[in-house]
C-alpha atoms as a PDB file:
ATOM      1  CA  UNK A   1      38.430 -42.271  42.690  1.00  0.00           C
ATOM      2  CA  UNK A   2      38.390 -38.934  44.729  1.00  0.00           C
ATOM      3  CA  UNK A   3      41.281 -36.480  44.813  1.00  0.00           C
ATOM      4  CA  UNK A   4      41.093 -36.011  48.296  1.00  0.00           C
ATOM      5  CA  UNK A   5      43.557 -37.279  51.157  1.00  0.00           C
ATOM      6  CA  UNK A   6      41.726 -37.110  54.103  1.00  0.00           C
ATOM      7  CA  UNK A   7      43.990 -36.120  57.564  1.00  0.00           C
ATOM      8  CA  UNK A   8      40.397 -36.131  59.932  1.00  0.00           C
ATOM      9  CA  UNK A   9      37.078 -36.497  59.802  1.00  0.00           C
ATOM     10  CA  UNK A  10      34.509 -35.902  62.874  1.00  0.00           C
ATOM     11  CA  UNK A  11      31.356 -36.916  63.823  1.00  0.00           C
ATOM     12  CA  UNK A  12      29.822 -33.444  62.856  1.00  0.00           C
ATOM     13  CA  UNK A  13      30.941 -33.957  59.600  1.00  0.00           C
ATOM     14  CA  UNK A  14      34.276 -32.216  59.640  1.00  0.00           C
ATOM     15  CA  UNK A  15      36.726 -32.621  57.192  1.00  0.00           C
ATOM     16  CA  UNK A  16      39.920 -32.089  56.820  1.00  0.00           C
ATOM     17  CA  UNK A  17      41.864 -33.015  53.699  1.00  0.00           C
ATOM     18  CA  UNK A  18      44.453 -32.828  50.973  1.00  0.00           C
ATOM     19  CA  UNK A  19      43.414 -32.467  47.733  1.00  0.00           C
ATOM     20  CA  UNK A  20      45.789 -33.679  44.757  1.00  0.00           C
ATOM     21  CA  UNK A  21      43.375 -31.625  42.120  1.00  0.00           C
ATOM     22  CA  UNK A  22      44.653 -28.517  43.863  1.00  0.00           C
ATOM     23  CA  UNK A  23      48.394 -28.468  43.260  1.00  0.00           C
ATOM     24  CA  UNK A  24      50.801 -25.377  44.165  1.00  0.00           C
ATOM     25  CA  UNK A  25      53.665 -24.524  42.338  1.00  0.00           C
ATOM     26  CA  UNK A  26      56.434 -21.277  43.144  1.00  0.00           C
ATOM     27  CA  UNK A  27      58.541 -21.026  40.648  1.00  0.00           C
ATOM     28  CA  UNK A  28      57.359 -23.387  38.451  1.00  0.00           C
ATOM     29  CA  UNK A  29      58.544 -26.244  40.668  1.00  0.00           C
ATOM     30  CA  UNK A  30      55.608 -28.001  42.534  1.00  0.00           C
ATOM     31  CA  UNK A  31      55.625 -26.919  46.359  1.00  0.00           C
ATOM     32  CA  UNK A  32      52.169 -29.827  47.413  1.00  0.00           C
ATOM     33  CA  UNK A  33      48.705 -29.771  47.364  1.00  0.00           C
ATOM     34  CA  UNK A  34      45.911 -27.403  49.274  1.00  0.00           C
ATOM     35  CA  UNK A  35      44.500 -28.158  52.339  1.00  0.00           C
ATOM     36  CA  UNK A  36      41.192 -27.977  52.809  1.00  0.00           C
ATOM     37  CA  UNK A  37      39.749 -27.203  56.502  1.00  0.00           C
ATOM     38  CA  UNK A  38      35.747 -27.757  56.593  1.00  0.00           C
ATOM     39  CA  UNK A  39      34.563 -26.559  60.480  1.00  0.00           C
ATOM     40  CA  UNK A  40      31.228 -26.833  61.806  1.00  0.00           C
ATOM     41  CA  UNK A  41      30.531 -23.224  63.409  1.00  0.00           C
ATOM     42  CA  UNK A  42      28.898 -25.214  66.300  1.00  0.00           C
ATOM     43  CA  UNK A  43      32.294 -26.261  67.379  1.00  0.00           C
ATOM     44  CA  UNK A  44      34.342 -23.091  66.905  1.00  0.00           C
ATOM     45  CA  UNK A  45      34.616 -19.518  67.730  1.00  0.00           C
ATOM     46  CA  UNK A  46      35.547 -16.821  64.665  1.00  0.00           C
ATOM     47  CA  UNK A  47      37.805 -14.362  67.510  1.00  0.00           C
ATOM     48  CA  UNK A  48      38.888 -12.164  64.433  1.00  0.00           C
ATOM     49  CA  UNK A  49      38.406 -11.814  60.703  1.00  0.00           C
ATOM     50  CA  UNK A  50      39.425  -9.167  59.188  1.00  0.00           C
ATOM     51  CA  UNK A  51      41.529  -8.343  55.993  1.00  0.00           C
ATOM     52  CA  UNK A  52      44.930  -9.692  57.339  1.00  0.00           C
ATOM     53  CA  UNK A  53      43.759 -11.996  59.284  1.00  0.00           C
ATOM     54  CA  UNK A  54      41.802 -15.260  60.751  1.00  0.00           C
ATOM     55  CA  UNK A  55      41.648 -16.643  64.207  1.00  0.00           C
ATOM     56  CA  UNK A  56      39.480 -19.608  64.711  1.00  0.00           C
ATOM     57  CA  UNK A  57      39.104 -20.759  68.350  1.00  0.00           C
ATOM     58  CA  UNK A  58      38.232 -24.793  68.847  1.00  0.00           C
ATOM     59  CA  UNK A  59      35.552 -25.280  71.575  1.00  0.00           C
ATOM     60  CA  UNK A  60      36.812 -27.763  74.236  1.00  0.00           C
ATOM     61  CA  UNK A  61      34.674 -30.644  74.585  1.00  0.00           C
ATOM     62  CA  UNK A  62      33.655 -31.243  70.877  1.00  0.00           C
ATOM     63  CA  UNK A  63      34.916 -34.061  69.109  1.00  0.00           C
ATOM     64  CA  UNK A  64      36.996 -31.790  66.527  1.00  0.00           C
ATOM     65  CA  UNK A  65      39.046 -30.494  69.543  1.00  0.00           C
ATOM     66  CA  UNK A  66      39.320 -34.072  71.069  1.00  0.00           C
ATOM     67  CA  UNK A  67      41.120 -35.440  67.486  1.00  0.00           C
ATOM     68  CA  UNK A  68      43.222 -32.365  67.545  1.00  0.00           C
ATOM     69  CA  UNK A  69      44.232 -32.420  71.433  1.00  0.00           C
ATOM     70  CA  UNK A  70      45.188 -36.210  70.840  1.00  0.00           C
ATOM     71  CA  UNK A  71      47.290 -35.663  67.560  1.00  0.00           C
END
């Protein structure tokens, strides 16, 4: 049986996905599971990644953007 929860999947073979062998705790009390974001770099843009931070832009038109735009 797989851990994983999935929230999408795309025809490129993107996943996105909770995963119940990853749980998070703070304070010793259990705050959920990770999420797990797989892209395919065809469909996105990296704007900035640097130490602080990530920005990921979604290209209009692909599939990934369509499921999120629709959501």
């Amino acid at each position: 049986m797989s851990s994983k929860s999935t929230i999408l999947t795309t025809d490129d073979n993107e996943h996105w996905y909770l995963d119940c062998n990853e749980p998070k705790f703070k304070n010793k009390e259990y705050i959920g599971d990770s999420l797990t974001i797989e892209f395919s770099k065809k469909n996105i843009e990296i704007l900035i990644n640097n130490g602080e931070d990530l920005v990921i832009e979604v290209k209009a038109g692909s599939n990934l953007y369509n499921i999120i735009k629709d959501m």
